[in-house]
Protein backbone atom coordinates (compact mmCIF):
# COMPACT_ATOMS: atom_id res chain seq x y z
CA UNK A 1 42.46 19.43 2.19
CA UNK A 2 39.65 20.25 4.70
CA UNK A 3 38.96 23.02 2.03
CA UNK A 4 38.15 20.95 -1.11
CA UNK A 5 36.41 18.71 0.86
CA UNK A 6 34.04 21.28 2.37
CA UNK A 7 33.97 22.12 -1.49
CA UNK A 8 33.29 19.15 -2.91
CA UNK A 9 30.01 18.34 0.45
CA UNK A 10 28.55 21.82 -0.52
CA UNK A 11 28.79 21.89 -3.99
CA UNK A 12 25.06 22.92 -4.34
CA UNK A 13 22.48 22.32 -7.01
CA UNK A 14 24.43 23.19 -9.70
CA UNK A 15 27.33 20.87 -8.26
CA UNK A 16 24.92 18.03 -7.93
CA UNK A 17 23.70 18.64 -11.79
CA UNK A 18 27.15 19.17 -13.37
CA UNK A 19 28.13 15.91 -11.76
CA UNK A 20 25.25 13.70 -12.92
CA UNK A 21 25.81 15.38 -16.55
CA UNK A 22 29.45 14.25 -16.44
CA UNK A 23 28.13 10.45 -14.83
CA UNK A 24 26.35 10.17 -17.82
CA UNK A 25 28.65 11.79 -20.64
CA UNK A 26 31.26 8.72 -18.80
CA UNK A 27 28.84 5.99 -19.15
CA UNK A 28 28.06 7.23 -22.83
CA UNK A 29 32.40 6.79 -23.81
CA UNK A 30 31.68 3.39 -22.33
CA UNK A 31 28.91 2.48 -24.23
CA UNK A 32 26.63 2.02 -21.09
CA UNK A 33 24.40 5.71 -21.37
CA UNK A 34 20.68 5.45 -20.87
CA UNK A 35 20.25 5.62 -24.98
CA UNK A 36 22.34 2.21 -25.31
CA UNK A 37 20.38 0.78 -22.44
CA UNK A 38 17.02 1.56 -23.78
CA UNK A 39 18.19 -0.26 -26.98
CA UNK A 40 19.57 -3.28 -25.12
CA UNK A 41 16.35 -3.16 -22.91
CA UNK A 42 14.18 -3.12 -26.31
CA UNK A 43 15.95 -5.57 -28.33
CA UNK A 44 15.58 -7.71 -25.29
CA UNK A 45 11.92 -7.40 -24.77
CA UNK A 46 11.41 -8.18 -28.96
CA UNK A 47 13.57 -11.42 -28.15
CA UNK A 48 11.43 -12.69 -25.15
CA UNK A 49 8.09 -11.79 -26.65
CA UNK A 50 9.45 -13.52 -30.20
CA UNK A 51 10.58 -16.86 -27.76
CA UNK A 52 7.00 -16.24 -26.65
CA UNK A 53 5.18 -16.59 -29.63
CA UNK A 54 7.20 -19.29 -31.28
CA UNK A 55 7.03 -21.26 -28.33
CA UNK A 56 3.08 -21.00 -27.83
CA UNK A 57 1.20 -24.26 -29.25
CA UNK A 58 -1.90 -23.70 -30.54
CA UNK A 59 -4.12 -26.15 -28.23
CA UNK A 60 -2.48 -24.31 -25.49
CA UNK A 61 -3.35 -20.87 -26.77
CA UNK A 62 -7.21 -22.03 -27.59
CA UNK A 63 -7.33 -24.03 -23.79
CA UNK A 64 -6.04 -20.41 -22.39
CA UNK A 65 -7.81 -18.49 -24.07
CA UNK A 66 -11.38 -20.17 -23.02
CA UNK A 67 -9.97 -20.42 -19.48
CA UNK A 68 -9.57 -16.52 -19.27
CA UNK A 69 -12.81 -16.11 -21.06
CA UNK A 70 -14.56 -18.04 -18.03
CA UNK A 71 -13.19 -16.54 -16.08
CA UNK A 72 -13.66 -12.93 -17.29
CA UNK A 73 -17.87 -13.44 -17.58
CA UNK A 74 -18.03 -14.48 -13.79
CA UNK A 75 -15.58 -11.74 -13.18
CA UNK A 76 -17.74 -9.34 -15.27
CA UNK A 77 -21.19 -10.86 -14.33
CA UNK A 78 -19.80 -10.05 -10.70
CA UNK A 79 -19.39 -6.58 -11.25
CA UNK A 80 -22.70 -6.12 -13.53
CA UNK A 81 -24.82 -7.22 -10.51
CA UNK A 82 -23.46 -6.11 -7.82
CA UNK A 83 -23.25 -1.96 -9.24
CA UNK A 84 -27.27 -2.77 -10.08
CA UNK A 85 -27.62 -4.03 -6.39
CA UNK A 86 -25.90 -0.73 -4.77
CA UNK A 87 -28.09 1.25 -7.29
CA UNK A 88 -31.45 -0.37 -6.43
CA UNK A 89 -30.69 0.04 -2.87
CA UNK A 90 -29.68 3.70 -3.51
CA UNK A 91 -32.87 4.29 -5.11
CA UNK A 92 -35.04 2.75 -2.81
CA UNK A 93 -33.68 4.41 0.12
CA UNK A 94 -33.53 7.62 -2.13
CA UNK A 95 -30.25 8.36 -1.66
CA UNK A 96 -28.26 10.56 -4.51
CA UNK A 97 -26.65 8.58 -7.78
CA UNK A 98 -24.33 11.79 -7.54
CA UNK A 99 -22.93 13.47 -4.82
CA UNK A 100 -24.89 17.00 -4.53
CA UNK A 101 -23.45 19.97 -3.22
CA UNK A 102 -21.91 20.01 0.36
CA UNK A 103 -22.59 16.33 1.03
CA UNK A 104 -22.87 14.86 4.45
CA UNK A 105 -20.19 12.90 5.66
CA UNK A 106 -22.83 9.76 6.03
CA UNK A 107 -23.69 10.40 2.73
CA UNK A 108 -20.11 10.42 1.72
CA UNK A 109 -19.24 7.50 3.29
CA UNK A 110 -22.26 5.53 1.61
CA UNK A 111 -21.33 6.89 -1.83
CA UNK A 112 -18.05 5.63 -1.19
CA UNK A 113 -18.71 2.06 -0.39
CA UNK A 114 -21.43 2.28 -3.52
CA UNK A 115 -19.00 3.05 -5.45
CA UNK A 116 -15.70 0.81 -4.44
CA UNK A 117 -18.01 -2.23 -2.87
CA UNK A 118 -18.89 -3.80 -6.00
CA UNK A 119 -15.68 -3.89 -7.21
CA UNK A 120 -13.33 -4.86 -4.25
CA UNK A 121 -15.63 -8.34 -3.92
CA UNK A 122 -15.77 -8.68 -7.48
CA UNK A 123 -12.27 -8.87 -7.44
CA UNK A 124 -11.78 -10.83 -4.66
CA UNK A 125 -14.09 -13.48 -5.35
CA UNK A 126 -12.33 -13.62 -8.70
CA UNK A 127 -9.34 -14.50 -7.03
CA UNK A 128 -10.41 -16.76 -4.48
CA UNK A 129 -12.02 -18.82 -7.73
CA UNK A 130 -8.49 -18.25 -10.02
CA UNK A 131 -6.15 -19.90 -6.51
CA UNK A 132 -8.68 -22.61 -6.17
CA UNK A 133 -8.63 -23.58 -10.26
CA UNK A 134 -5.27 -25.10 -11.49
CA UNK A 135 -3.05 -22.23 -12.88
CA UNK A 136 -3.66 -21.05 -16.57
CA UNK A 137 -2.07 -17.98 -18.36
CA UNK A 138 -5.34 -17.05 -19.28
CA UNK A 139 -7.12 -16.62 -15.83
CA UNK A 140 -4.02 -15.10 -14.47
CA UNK A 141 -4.48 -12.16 -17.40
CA UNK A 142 -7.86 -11.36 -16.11
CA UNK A 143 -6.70 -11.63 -12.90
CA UNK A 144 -4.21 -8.72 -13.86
CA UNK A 145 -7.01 -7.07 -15.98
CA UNK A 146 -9.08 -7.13 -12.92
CA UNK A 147 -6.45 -5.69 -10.05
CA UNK A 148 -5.53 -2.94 -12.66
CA UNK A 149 -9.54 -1.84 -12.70
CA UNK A 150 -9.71 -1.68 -9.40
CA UNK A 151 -7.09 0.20 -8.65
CA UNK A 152 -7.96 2.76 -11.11
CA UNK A 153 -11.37 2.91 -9.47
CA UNK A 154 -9.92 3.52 -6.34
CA UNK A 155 -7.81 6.37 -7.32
CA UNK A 156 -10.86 8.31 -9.17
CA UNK A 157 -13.62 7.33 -6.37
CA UNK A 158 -10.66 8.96 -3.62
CA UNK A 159 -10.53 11.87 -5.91
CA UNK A 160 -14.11 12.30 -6.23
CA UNK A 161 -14.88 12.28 -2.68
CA UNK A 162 -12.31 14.27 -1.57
CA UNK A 163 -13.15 17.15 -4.07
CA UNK A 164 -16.68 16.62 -2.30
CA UNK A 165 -15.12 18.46 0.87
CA UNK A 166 -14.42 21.74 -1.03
CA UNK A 167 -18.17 21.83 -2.99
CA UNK A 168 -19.65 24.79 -1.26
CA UNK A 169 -19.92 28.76 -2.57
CA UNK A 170 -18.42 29.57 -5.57
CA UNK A 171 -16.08 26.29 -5.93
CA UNK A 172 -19.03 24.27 -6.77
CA UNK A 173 -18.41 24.79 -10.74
CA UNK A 174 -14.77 23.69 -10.57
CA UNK A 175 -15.97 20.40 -8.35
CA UNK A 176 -18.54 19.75 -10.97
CA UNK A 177 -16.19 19.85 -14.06
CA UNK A 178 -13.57 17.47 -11.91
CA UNK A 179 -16.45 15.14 -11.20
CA UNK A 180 -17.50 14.97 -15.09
CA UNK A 181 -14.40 15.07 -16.77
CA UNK A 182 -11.50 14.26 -14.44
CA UNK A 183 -12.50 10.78 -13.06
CA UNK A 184 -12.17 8.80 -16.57
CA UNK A 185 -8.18 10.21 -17.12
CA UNK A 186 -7.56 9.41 -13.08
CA UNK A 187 -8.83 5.74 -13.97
CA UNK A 188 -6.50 5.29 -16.87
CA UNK A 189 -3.85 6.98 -15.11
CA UNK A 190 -4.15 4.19 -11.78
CA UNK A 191 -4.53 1.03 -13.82
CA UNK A 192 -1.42 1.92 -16.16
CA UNK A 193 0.22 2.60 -11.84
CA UNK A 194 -1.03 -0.86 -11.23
CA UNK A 195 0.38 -2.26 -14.29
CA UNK A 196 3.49 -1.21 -14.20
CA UNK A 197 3.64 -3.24 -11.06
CA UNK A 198 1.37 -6.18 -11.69
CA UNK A 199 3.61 -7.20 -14.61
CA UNK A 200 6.54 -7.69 -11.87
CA UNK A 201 5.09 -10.91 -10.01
CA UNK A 202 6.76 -13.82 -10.26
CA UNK A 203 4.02 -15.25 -12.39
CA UNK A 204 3.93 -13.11 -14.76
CA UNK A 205 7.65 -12.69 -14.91
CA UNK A 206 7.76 -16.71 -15.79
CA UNK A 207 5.16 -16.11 -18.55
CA UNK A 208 6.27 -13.32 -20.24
CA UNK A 209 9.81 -13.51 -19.57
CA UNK A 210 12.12 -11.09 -17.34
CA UNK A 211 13.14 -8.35 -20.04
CA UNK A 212 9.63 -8.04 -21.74
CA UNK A 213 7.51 -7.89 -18.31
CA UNK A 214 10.42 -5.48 -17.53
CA UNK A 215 9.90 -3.17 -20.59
CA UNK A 216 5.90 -3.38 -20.20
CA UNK A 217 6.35 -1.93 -16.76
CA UNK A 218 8.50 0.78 -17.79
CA UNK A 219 6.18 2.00 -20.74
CA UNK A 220 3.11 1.46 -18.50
CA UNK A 221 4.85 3.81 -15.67
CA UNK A 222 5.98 6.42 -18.63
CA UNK A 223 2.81 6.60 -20.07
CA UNK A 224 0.94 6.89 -16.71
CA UNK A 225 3.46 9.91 -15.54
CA UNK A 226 2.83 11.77 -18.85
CA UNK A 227 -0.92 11.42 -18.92
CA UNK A 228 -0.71 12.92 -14.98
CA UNK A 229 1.16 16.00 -16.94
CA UNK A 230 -1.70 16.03 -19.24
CA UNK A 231 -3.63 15.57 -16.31
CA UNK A 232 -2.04 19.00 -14.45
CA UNK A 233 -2.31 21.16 -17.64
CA UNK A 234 -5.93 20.15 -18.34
CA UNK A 235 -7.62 20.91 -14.96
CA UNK A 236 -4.86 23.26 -13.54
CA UNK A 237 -7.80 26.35 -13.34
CA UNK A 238 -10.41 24.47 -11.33
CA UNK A 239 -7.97 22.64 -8.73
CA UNK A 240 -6.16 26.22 -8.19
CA UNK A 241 -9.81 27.13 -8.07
CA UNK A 242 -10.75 25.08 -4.94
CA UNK A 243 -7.65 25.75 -3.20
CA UNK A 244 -7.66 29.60 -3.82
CA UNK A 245 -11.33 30.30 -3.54
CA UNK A 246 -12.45 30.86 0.60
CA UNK A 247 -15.68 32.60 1.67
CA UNK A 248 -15.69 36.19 2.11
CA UNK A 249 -15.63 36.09 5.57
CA UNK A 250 -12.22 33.95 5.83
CA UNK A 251 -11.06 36.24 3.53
CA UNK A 252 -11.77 39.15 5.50
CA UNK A 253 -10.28 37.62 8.53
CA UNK A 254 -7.19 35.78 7.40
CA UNK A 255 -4.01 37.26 8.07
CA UNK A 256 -1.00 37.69 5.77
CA UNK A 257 0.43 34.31 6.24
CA UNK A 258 -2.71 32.99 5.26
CA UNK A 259 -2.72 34.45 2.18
CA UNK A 260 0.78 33.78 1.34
CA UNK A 261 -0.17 30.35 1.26
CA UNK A 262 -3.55 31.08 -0.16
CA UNK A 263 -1.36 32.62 -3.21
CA UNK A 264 1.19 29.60 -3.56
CA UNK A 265 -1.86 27.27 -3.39
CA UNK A 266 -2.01 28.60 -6.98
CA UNK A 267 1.11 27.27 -8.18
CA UNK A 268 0.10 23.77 -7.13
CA UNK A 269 0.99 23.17 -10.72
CA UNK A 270 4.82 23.86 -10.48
CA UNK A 271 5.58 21.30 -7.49
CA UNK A 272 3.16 18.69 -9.07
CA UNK A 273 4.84 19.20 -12.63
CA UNK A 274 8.34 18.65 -10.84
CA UNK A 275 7.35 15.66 -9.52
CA UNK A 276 6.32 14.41 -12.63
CA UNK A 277 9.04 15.37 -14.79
CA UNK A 278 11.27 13.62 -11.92
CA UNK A 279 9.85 10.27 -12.43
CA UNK A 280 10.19 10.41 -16.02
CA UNK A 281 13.76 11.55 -15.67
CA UNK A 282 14.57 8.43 -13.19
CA UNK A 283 12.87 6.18 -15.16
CA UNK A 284 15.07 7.40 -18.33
CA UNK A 285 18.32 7.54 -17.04
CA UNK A 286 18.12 3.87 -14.69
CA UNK A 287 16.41 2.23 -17.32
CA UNK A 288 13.61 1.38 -15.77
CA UNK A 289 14.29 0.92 -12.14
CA UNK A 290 11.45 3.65 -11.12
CA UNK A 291 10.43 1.80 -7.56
CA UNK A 292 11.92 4.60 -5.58
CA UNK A 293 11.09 7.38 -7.93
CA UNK A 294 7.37 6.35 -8.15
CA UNK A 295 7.11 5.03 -4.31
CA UNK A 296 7.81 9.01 -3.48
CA UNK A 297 5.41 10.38 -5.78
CA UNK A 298 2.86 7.89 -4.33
CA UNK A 299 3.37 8.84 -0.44
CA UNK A 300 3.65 12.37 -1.92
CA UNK A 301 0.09 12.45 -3.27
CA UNK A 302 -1.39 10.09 -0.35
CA UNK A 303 0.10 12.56 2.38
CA UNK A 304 -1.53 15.54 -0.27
CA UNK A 305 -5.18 13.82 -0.07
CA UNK A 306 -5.17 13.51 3.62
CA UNK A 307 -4.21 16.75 4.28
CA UNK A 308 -6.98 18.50 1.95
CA UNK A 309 -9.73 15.27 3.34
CA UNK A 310 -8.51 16.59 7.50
CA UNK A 311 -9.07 20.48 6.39
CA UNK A 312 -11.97 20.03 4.48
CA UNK A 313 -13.66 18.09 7.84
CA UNK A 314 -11.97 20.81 10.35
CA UNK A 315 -13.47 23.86 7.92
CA UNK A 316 -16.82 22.13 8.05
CA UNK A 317 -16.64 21.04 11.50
CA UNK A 318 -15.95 25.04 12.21
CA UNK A 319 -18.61 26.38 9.85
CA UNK A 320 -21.51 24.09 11.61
């Protein structure tokens, strides 16, 4: 007995795989695999956003719609100024529009706040005026509209200042092409991230309806992990350029283990791929219930940028 249970505990891998293959081929005799869910879960969302539509009158829908629309131009008007503010003050104190090579870490910091300012107290001023005003369906889209913005400028303005660390030498080309075509994808990528969880408050959940906000935040999350694949295969030769890519002198003087990393810095791809493909796999076969899948990949990346932000600042710190 002790035997086939120390059999069954280190089954391995392979074990762990044949098992979940056989979880699912029993759930699919029952009717309950992830295929029959998805169709449940679809039909579903048709039926709530159907009840949705019939039950909208049209007063309502105008009175909404002019509500959000109010509440969009201040929103927008909010933004519009404040970006001209941070670039008139930029100008006048002739600081950079763009970061240039090997940035300060004052100048950093500025571009930073230039960047994320305008829209943090856009969007906080937005919602101070939407929880004072009565609720409307309307302002609480823009509201969404506008927490999904910011957080995809968050994620590319992180990105684009931590690829500032790593702009000296030869990496300076790979930086550059991140910082012109990488930034736009990143956005899309953290606002569908945002989505996918913005569509789960309780608000939103009463408008919409339980299975349809549940379906939009299931696409939004799918279609967020396979644009970060697209993501990996499109700039996979500058990012393995910035990690791989030292000075000849720390290339001279590193020793093997150094290297050895130095080399699997390369395949940054394979791990990153993995993690992808694992979120799309959990959100396939539970249908949708991603929070733990996604909540890993998030730490994952967050511990990712403060390690490269911390080396960048000790490399520098040791160059100077």
């Amino acid at each position: 007995e002790a035997a086939e249970e120390d059999g069954v505990v280190r089954q391995g891998l392979l074990g762990a795989l044949a098992d979940t293959l056989t979880d699912i081929g029993e759930q699919a005799q029952a009717g309950d695999s992830p295929i029959d869910e998805w169709s449940r879960q679809l039909v579903q969302g048709a039926d709530d956003l159907r009840a949705l539509h019939d039950g909208a009158d049209q007063g309502e829908v105008i009175r909404a719609v002019a509500d959000g629309a109010v509440l969009a131009f201040v929103w927008s008007a909010l933004l519009v100024v404040m970006i001209a503010f941070g670039r008139l003050v930029a100008t006048r104190r002739h600081w950079p529009l763009d970061l240039p090579r090997d940035p300060k870490a004052w100048l950093l910091a500025v571009h930073f706040l230039r960047r994320m300012l305008p829209w943090t107290l856009s969007f906080a001023i937005t919602l101070g005026i939407g929880q004072i005003l009565p609720y409307s369906p309307g302002r609480a889209v823009v509201l969404v509209v506008a927490y999904i913005c910011l957080c995809g400028r968050a994620l590319s303005v992180v990105f684009e200042t931590v690829i500032a660390f790593f702009s000296r030498g030869h990496r300076f080309p790979a930086v550059q092409v991140l910082q012109h075509k990488a930034l736009r994808g990143l956005f899309v990528i953290g606002a569908l991230i945002a989505l996918g969880d913005a569509v789960n408050s309780t608000r939103l959940v009463e408008l919409l309806g339980a299975e349809l906000s549940g379906l939009v935040s299931v696409l939004a999350n799918m279609l967020a992990a396979l644009l970060s694949a697209r993501f990996i295969f499109k700039f996979k030769r500058p990012i393995r350029h910035l990690i791989c890519n030292r000075p000849y002198k720390q290339r001279r003087d590193a020793s093997a283990a150094v290297e050895m990393i130095r080399t699997l810095g390369g395949l940054w791809h394979i791990p990153a791929l993995l993690m992808v493909g694992g979120s799309l796999l959990a959100i396939f076969i539970t249908v949708g219930d991603v929070g733990t899948a996604l909540a890993r990949s998030i730490v994952s990346a967050s511990l990712l940028v403060l390690t490269l932000v911390v080396t960048g600042l000790l490399r520098r710190q040791a160059e100077r």
